[in-house]
Protein backbone atom coordinates (compact mmCIF):
# COMPACT_ATOMS: atom_id res chain seq x y z
CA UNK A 1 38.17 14.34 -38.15
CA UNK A 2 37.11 13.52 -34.98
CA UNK A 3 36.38 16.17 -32.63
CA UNK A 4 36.46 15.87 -28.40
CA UNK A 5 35.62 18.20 -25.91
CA UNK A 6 33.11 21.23 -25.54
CA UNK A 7 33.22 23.04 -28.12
CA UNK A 8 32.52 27.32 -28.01
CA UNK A 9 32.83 30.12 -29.64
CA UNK A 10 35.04 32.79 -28.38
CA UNK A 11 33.32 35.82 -29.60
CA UNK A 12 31.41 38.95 -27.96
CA UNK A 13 27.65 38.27 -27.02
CA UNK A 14 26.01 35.17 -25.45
CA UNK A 15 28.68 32.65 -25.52
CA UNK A 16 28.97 28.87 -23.49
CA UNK A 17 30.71 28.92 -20.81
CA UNK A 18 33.60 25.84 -20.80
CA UNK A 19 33.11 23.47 -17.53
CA UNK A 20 36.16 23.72 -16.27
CA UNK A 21 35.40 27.51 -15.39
CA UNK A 22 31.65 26.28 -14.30
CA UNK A 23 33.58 24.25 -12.09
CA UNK A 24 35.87 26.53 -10.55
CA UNK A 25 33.08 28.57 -9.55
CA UNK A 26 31.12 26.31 -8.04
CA UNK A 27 34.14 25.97 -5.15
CA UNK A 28 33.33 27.56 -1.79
CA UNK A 29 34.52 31.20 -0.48
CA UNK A 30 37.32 31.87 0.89
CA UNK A 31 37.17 34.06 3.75
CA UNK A 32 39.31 36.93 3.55
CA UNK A 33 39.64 37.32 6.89
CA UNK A 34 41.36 33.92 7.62
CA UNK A 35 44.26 31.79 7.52
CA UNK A 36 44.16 30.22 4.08
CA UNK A 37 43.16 33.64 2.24
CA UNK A 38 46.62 35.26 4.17
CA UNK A 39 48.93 31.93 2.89
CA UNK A 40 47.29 32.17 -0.55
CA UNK A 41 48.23 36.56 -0.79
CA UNK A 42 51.54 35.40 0.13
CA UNK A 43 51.91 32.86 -2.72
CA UNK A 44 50.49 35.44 -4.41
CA UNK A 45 53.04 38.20 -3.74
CA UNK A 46 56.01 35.91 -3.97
CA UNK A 47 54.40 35.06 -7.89
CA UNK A 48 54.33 38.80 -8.25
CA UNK A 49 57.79 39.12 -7.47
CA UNK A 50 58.80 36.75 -10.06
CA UNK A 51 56.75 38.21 -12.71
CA UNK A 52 58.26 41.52 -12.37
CA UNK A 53 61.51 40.34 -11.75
CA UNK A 54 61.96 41.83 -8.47
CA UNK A 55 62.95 41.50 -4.67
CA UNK A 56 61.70 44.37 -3.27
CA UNK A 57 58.15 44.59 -1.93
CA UNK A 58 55.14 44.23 -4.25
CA UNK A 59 51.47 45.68 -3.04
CA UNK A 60 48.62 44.75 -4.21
CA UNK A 61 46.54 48.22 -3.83
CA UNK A 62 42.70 47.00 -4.02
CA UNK A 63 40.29 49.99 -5.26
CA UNK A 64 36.94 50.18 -7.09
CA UNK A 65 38.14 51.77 -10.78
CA UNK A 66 35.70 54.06 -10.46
């Protein structure tokens, strides 16, 4: 059997951490003040729609959950 890729575990604890993910963080901020965050909520908010099946408003309410 020939195996490719990283292979990890997916269990609690101390666990690898796959590249792609080590990747994706390793991208710069977005501000959330500026242009690109406000077209990227958007996209966002249009997904949301879809997902809930909906054309009426969706808000995203931000908070700490604490």
């Amino acid at each position: 059997m020939i195996h490719t890729g990283r292979h990890f575990l997916q269990i609690p604890g101390p666990t690898n951490v796959p590249d792609r993910v080590l990747r994706a963080m390793d991208q710069p901020i977005i501000d959330h003040r500026g242009p690109e965050f406000a077209e990227m909520t958007q996209e966002v908010l249009a997904g949301l729609r879809t997902v809930f099946q909906t054309s009426g408003p969706v808000v995203i309410f931000p908070g700490s959950g604490t």
